[in-house]
N, C-alpha and C. Protein backbone atom coordinates (compact mmCIF):
# COMPACT_ATOMS: atom_id res chain seq x y z
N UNK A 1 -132.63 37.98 -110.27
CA UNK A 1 -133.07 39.28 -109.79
C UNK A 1 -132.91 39.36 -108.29
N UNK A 2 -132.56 40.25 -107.79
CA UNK A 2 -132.94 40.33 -106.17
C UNK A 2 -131.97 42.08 -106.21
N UNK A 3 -132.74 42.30 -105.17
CA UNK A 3 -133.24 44.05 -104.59
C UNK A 3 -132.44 44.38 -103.47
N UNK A 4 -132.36 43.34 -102.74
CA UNK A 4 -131.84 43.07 -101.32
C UNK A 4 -130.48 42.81 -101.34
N UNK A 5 -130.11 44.21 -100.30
CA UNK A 5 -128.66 44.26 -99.99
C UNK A 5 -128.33 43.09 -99.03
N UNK A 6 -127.06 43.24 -98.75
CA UNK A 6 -126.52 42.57 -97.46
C UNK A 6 -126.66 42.97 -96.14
N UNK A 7 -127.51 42.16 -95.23
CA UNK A 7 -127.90 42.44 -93.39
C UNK A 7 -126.52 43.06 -93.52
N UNK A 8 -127.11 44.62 -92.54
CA UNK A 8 -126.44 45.40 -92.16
C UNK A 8 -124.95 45.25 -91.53
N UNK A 9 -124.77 44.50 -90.48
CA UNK A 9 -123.58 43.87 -89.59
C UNK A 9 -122.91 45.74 -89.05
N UNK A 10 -122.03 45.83 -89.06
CA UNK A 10 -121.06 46.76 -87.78
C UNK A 10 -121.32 48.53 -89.34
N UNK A 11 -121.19 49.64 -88.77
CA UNK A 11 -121.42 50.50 -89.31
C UNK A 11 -120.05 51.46 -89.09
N UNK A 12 -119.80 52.06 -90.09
CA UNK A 12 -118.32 52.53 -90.25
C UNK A 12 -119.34 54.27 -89.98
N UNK A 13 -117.86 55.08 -89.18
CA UNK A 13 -118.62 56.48 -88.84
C UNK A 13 -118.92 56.33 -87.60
N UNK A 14 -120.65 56.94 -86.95
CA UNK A 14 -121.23 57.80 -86.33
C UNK A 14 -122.15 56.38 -85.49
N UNK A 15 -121.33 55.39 -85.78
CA UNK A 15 -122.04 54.22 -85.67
C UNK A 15 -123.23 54.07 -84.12
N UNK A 16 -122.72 54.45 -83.06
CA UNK A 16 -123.93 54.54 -82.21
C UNK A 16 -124.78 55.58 -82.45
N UNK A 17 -124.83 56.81 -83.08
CA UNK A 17 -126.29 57.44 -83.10
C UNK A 17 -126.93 56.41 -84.28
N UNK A 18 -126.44 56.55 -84.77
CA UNK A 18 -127.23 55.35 -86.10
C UNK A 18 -127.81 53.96 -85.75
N UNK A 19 -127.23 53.20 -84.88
CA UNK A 19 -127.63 52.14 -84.17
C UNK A 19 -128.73 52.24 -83.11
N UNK A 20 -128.60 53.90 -82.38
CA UNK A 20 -129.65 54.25 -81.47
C UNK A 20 -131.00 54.39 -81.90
N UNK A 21 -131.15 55.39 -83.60
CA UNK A 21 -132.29 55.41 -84.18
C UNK A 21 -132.70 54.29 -84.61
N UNK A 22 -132.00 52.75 -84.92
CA UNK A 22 -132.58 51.82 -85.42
C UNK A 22 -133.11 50.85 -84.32
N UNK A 23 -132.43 50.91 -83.63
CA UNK A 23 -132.87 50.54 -81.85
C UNK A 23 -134.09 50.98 -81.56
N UNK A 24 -134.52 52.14 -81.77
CA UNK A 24 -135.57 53.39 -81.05
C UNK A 24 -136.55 53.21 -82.42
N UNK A 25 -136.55 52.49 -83.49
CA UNK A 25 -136.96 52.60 -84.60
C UNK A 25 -137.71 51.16 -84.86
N UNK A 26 -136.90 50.21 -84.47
CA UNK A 26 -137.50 48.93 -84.27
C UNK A 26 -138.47 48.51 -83.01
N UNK A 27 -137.87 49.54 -82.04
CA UNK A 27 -139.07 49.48 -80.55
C UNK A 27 -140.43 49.46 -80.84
N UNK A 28 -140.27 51.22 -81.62
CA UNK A 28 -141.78 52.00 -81.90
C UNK A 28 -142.33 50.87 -82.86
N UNK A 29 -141.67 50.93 -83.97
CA UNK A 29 -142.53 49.91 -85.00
C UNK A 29 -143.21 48.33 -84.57
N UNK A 30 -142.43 47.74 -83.78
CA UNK A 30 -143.35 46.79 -83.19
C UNK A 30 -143.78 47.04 -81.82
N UNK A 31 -144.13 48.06 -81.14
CA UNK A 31 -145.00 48.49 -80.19
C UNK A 31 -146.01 48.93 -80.99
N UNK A 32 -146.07 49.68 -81.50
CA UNK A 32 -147.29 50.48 -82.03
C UNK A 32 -147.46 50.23 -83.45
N UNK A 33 -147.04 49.49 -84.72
CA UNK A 33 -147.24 49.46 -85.85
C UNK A 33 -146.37 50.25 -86.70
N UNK A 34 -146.99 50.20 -88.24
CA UNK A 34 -146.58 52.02 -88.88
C UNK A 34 -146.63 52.68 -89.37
N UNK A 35 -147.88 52.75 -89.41
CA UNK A 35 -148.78 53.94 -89.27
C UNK A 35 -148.39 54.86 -88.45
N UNK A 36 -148.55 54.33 -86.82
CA UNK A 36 -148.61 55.45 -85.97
C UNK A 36 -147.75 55.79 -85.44
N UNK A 37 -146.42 55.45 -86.53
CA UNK A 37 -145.22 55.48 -85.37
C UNK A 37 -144.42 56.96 -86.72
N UNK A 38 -144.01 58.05 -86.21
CA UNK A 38 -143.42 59.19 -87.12
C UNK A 38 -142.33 59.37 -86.81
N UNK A 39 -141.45 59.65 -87.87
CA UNK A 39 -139.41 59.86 -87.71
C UNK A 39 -139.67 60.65 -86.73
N UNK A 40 -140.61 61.82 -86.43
CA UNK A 40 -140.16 62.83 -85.08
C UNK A 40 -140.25 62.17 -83.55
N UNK A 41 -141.25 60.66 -83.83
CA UNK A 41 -140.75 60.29 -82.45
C UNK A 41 -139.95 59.42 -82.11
N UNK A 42 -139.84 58.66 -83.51
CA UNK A 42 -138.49 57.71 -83.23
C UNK A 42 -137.29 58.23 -82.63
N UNK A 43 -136.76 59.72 -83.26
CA UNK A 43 -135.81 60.68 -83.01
C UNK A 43 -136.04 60.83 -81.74
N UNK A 44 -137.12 61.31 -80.98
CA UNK A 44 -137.36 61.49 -79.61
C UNK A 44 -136.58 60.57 -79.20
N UNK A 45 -137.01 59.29 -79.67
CA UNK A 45 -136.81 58.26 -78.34
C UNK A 45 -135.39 57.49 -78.47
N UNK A 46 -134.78 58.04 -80.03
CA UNK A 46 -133.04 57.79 -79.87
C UNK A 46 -132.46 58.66 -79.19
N UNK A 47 -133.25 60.25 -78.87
CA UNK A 47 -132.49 61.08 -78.56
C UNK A 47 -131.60 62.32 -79.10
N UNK A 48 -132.03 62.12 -80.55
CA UNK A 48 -131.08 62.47 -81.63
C UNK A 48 -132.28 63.88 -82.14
N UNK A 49 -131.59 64.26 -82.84
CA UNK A 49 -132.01 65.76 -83.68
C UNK A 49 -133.04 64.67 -84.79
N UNK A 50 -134.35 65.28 -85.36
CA UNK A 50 -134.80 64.87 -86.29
C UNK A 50 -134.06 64.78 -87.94
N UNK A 51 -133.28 65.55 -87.49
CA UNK A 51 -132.35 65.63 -89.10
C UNK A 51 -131.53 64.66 -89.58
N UNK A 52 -131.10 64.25 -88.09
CA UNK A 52 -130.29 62.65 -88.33
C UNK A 52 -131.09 61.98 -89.06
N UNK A 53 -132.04 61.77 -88.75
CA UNK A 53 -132.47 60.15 -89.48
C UNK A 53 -132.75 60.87 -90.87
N UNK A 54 -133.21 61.67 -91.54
CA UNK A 54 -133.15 62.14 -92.91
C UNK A 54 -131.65 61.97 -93.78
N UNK A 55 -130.42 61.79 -92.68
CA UNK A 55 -128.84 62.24 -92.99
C UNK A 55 -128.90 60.63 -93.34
N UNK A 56 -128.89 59.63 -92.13
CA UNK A 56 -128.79 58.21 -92.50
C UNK A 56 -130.16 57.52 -93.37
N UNK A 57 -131.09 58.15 -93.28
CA UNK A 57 -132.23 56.77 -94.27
C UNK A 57 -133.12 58.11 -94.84
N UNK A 58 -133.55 57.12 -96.14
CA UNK A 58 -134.11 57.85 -97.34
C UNK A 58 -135.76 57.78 -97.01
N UNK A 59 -136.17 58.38 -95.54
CA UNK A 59 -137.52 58.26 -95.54
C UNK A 59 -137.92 56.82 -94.83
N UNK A 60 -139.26 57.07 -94.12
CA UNK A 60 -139.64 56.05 -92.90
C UNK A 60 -139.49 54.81 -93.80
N UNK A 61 -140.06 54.32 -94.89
CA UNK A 61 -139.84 53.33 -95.64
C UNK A 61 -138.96 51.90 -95.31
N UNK A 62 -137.43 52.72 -96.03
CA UNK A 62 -136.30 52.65 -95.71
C UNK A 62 -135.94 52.72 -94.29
N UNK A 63 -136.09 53.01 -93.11
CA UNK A 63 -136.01 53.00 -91.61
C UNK A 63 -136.41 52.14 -90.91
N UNK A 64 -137.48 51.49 -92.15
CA UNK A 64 -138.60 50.78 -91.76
C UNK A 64 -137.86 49.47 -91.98
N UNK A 65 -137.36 49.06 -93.24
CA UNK A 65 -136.45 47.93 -93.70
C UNK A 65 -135.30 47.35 -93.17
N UNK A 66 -134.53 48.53 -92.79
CA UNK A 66 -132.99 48.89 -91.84
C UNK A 66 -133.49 48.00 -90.54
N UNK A 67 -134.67 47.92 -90.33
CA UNK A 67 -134.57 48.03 -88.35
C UNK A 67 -135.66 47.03 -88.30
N UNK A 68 -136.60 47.12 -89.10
CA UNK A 68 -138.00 45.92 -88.53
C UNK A 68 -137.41 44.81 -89.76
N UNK A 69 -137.18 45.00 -91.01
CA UNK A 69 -136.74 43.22 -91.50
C UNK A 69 -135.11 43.24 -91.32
N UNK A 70 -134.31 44.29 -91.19
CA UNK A 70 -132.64 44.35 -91.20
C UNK A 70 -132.08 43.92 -92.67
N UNK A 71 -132.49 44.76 -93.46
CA UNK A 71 -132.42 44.73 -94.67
C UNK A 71 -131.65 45.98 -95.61
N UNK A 72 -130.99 45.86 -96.38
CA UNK A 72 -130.60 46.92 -96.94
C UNK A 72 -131.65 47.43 -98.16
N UNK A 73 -132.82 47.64 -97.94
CA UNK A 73 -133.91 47.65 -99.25
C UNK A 73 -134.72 49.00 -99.08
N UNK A 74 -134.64 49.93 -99.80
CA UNK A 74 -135.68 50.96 -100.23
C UNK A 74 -136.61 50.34 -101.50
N UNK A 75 -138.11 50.55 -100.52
CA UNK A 75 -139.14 50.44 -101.15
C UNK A 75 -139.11 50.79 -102.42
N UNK A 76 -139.09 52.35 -102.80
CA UNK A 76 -138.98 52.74 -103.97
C UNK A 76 -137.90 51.87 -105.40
N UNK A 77 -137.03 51.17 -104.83
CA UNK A 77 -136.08 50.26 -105.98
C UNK A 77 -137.44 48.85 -105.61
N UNK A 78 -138.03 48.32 -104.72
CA UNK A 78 -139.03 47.17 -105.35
C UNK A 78 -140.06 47.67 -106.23
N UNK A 79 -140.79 49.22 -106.12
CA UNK A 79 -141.52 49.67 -107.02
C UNK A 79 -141.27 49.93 -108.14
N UNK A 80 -139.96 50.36 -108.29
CA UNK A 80 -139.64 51.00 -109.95
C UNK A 80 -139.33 49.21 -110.62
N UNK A 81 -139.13 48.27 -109.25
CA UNK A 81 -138.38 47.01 -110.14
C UNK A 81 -140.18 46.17 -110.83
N UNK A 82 -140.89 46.22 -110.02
CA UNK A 82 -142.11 46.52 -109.87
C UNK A 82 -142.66 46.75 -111.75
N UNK A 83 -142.78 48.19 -111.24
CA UNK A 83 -143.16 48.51 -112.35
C UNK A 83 -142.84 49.57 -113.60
N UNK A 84 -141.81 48.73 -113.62
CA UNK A 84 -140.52 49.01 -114.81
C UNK A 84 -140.56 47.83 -115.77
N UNK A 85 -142.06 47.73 -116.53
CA UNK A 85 -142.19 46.47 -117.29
C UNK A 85 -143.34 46.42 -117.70
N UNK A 86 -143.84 45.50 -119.02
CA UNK A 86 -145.28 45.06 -119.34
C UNK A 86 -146.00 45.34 -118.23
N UNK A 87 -147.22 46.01 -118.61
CA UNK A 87 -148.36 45.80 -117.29
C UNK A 87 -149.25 44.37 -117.02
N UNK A 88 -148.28 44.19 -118.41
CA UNK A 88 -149.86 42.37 -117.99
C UNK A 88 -148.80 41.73 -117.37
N UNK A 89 -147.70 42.15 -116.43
CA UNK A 89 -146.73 41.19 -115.87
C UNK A 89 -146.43 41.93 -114.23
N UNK A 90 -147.39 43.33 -114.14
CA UNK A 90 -147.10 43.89 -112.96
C UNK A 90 -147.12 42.46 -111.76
N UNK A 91 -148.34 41.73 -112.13
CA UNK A 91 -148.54 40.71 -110.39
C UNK A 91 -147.55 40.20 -110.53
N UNK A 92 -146.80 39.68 -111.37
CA UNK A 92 -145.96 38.07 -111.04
C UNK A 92 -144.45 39.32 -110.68
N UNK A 93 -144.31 40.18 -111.25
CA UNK A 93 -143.13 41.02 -110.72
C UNK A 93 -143.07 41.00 -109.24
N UNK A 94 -144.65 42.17 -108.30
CA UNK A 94 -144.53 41.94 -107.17
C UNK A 94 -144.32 40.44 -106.52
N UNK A 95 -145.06 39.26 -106.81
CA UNK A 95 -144.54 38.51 -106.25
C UNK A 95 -143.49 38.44 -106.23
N UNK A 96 -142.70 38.40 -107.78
CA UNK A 96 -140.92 38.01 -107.67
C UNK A 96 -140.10 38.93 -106.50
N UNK A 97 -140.80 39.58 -106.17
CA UNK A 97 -139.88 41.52 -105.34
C UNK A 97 -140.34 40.57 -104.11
N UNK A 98 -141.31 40.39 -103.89
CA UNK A 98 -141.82 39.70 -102.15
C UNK A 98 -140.95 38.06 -101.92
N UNK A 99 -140.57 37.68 -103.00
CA UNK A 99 -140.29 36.70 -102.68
C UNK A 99 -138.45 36.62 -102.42
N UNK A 100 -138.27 37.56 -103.41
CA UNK A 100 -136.84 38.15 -103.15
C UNK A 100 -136.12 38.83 -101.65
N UNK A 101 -137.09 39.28 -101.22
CA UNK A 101 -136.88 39.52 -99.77
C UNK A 101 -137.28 38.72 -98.80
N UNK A 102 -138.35 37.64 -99.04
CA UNK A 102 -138.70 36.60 -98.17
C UNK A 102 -137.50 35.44 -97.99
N UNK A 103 -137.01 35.44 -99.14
CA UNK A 103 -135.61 34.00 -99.38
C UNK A 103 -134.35 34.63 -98.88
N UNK A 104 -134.27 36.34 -98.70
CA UNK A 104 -133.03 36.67 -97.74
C UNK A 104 -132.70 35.54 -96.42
N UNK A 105 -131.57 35.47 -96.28
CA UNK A 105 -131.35 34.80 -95.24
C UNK A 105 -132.00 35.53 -93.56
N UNK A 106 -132.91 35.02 -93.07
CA UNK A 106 -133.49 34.84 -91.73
C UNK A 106 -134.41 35.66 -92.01
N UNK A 107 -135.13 35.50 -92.65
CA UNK A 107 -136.50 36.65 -92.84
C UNK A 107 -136.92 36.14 -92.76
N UNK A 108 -137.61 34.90 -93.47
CA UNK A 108 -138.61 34.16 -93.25
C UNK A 108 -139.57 34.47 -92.01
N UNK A 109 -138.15 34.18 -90.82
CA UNK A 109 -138.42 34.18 -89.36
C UNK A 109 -139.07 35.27 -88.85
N UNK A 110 -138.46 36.63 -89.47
CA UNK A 110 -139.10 37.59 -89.20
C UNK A 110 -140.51 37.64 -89.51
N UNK A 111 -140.52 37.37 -91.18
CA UNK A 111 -142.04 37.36 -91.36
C UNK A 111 -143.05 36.65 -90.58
N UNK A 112 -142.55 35.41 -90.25
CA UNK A 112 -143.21 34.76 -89.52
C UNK A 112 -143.66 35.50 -88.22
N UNK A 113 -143.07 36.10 -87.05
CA UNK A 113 -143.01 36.26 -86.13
C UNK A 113 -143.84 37.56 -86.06
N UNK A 114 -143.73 38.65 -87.40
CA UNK A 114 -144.25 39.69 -87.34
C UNK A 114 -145.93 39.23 -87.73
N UNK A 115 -146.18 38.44 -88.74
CA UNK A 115 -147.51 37.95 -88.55
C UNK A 115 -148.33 37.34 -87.64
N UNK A 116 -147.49 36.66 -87.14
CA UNK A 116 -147.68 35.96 -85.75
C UNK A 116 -148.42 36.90 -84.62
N UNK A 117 -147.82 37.91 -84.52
CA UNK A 117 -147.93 39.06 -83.60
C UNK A 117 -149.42 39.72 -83.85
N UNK A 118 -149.32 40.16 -85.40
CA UNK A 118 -150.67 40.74 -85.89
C UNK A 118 -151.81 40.06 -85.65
N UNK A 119 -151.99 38.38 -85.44
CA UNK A 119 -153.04 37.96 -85.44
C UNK A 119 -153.28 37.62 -84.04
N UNK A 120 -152.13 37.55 -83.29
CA UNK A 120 -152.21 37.41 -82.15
C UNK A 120 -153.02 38.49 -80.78
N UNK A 121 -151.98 39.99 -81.56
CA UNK A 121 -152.47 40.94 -80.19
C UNK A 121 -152.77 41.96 -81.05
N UNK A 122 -153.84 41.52 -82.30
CA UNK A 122 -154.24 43.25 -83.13
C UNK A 122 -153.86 43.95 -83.82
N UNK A 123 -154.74 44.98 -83.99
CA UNK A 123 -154.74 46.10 -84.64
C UNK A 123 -152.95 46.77 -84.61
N UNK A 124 -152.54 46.80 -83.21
CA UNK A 124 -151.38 47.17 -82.95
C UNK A 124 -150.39 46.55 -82.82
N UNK A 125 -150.33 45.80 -83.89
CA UNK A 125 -148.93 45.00 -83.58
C UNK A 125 -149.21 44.92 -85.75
N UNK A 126 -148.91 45.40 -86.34
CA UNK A 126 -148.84 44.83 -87.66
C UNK A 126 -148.06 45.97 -88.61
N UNK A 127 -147.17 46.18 -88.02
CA UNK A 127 -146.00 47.07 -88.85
C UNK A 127 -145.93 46.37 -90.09
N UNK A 128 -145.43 45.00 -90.51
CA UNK A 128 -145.28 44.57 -91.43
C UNK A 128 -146.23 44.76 -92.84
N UNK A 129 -147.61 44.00 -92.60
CA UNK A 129 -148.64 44.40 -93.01
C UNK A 129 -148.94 46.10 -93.73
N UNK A 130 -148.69 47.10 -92.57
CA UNK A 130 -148.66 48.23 -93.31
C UNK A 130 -147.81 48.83 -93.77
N UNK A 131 -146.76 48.78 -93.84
CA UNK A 131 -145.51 49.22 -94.70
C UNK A 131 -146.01 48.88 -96.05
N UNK A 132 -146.53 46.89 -95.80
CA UNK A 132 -146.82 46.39 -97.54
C UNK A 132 -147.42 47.35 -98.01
N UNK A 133 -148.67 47.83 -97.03
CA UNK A 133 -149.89 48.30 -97.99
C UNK A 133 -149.69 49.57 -98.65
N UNK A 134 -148.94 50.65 -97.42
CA UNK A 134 -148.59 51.92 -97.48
C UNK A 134 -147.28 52.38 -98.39
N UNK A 135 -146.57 51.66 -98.04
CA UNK A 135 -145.33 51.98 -99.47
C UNK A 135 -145.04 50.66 -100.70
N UNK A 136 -146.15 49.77 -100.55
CA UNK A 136 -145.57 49.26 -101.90
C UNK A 136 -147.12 49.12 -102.67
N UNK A 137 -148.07 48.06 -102.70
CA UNK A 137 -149.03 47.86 -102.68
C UNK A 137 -150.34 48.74 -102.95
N UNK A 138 -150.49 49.98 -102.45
CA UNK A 138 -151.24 50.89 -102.73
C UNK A 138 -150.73 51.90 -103.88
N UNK A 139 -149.25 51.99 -104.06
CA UNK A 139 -148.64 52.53 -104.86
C UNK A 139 -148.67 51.76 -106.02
N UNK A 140 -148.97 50.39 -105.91
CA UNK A 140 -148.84 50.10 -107.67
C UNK A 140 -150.44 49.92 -108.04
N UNK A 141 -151.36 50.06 -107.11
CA UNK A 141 -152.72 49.95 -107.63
C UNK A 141 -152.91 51.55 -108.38
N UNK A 142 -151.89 52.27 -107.60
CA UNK A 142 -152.49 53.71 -107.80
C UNK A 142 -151.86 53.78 -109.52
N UNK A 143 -150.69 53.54 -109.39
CA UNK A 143 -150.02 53.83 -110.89
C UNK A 143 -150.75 53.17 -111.67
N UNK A 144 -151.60 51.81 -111.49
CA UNK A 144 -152.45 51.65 -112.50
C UNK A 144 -153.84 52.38 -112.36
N UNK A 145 -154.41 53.43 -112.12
CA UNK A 145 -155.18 54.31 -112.71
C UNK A 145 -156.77 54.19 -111.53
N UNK A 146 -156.51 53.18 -110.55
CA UNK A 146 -157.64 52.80 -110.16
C UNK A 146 -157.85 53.89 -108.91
N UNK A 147 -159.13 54.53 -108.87
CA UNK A 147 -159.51 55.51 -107.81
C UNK A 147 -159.78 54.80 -106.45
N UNK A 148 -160.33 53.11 -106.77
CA UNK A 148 -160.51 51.74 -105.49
C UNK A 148 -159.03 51.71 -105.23
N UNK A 149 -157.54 52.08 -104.97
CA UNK A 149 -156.69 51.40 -105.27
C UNK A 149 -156.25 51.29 -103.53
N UNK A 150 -157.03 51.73 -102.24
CA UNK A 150 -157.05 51.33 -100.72
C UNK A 150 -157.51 50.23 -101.08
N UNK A 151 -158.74 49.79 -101.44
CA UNK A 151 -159.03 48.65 -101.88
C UNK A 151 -158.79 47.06 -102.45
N UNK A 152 -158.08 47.83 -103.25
CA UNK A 152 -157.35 46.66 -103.87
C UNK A 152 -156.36 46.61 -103.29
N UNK A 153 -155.52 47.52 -102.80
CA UNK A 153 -154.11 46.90 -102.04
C UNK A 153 -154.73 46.10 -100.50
N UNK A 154 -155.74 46.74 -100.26
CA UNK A 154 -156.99 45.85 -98.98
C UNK A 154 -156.44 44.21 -98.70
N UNK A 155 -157.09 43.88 -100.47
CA UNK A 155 -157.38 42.63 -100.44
C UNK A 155 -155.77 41.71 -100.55
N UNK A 156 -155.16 42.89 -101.70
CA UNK A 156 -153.76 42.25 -101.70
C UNK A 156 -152.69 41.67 -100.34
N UNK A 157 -153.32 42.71 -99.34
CA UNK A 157 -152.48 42.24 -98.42
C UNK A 157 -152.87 41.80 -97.58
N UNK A 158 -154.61 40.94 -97.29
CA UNK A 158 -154.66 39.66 -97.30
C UNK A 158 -154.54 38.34 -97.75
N UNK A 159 -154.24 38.53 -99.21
CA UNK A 159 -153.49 37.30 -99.75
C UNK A 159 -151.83 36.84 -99.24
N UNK A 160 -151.41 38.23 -99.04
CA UNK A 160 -150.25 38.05 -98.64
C UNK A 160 -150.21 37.52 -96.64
N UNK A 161 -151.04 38.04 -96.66
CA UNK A 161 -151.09 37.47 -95.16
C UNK A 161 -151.43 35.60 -95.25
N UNK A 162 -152.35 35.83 -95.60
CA UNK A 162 -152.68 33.78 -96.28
C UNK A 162 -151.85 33.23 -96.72
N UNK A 163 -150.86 33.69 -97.57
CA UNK A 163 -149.60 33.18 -97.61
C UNK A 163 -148.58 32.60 -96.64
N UNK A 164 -148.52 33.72 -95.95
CA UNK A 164 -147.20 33.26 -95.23
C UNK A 164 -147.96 32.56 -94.12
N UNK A 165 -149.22 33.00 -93.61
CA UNK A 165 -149.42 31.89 -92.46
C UNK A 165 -149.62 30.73 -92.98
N UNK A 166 -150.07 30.42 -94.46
CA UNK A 166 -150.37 28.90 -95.01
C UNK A 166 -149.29 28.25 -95.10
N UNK A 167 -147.68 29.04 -95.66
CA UNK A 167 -146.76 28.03 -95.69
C UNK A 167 -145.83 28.53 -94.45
N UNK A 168 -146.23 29.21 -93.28
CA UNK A 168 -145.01 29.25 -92.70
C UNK A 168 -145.48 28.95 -91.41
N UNK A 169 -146.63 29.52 -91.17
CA UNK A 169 -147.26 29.42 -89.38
C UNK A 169 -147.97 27.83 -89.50
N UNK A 170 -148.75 27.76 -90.62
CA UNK A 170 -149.62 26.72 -90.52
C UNK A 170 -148.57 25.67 -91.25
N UNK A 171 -147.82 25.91 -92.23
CA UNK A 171 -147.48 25.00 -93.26
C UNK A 171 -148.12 23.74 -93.71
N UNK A 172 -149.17 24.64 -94.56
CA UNK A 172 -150.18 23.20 -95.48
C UNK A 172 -149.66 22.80 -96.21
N UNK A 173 -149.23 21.42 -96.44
CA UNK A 173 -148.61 20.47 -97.63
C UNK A 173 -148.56 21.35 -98.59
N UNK A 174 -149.98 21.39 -99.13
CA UNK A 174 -149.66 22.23 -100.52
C UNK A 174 -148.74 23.57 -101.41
N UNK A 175 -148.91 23.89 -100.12
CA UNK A 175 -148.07 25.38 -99.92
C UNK A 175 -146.67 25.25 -99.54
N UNK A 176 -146.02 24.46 -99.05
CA UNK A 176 -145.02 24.24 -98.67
C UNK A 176 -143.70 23.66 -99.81
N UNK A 177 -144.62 22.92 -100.52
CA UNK A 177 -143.79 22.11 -101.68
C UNK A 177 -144.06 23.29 -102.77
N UNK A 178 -144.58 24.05 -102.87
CA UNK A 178 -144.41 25.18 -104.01
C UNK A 178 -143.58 25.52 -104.36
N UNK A 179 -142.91 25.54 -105.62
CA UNK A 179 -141.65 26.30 -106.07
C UNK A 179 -142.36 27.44 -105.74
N UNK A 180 -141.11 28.90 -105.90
CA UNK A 180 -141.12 29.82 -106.62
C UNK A 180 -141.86 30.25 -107.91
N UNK A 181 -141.29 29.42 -108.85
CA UNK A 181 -142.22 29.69 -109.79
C UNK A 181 -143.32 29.66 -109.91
N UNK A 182 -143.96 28.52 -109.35
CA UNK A 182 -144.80 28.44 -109.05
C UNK A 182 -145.73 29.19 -108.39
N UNK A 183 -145.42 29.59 -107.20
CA UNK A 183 -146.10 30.58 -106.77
C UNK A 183 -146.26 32.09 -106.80
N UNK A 184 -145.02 32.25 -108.25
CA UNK A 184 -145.28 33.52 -108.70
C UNK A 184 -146.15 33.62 -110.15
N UNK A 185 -146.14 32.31 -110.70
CA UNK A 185 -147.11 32.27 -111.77
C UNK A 185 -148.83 32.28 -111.14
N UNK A 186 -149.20 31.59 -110.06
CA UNK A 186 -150.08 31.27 -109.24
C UNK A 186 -150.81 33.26 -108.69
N UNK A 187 -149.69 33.52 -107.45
CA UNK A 187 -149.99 34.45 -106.59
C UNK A 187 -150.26 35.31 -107.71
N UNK A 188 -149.52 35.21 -108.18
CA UNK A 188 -149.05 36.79 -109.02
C UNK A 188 -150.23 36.97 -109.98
N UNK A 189 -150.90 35.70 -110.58
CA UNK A 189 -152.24 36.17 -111.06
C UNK A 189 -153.40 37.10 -110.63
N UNK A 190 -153.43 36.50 -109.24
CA UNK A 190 -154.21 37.02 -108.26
C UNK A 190 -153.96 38.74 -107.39
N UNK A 191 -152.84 38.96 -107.87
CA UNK A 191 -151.89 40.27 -107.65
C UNK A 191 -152.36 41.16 -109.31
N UNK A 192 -152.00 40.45 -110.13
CA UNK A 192 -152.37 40.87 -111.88
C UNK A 192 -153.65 41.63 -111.36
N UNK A 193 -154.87 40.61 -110.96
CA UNK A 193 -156.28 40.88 -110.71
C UNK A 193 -156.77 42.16 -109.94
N UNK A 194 -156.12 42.08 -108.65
CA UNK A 194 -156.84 42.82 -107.76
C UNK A 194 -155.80 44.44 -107.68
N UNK A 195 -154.37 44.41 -108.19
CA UNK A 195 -153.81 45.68 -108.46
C UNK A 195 -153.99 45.99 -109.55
N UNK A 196 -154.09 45.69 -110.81
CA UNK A 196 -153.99 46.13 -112.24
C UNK A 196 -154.65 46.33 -113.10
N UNK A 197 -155.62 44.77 -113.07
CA UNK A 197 -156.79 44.64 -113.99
C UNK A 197 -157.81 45.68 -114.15
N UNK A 198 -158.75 45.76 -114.89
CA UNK A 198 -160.43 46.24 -114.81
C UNK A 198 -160.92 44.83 -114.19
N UNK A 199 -161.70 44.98 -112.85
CA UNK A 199 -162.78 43.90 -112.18
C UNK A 199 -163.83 44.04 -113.11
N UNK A 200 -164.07 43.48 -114.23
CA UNK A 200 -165.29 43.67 -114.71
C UNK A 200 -165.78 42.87 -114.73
């Protein structure tokens, strides 16, 4: 399985306005997060008409992937991959989707560096973090029926944060020698739990 296109490299066409919004797109998102960062000011600050970036990317999401991991991945294909299946298998899917983009070549690094940042200088530095929560994570708590589902994507994407600093910032033995499988039979329980289940 894997979701993830091929890192972008040289762009055929209109190639510097397109390079300018992802330039002006990767600034905002790790200056300010992303949440608070909107296509109308990224556009500001490439310079470009707001319509451009609607012409090249399918929504902040996607803008978000292009420029902060350099990825060819719309959110919406990890959600439908997500949850396009048994529901007693939604957690171990997301893991398989997170882990599919974590094993791209040089992400890791990114992830690393973007967590790094969040725990380092705040509230405002954790683009990564909210993309999870805001386009993937809150969306599959919601499709399973739960009115808590800020909540549960809450907690989800502190597990996911414990993750990567356990095997990548901190790298604890234990975490480090984990297959895959492993840690999608493992995580993904804990993903099953807090997106899908009844907490009863």
């Amino acid at each position: 399985m894997t979701m993830v296109g091929k890192k972008r490299g040289r762009r055929p066409g209109h190639a510097d306005t397109k390079q300018a919004i992802l330039d002006a797109a990767l600034s905002l998102f790790s200056q300010h997060g992303y949440d608070k960062v909107s296509l109308r000011s990224i556009a500001r600050a490439a310079e470009v008409d707001p319509a451009l970036i609607h012409h090249y990317f399918d929504g902040k999401g996607d803008l978000f992937t292009k420029s902060v991991l350099d990825l060819e991945l719309n959110p919406e294909d990890l959600l439908r991959f997500v949850l396009d299946g048994p529901r007693e298998s939604i957690g171990e899917r997301t893991v398989l989707g997170f882990l599919d983009i974590w094993n791209s070549p040089g992400i890791d690094e990114r992830f690393t560096a973007l967590i790094r940042a969040a725990a380092a200088e705040g509230t405002g530095r954790r683009p990564f973090t909210e993309f999870l929560f805001k386009e993937v994570l809150v969306k599959i708590a919601e499709s399973a029926g739960h009115p808590d589902a800020s909540e549960r994507a809450s907690l989800a994407v502190a597990v996911v944060i414990g993750l990567v600093m356990g095997r990548a910032v901190l790298q604890f033995p234990g975490l480090t020698v984990l297959s895959d499988a492993a840690l999608t039979r493992t995580v993904g329980q804990q993903f099953q739990w807090l997106l899908v289940d009844d907490r009863t």
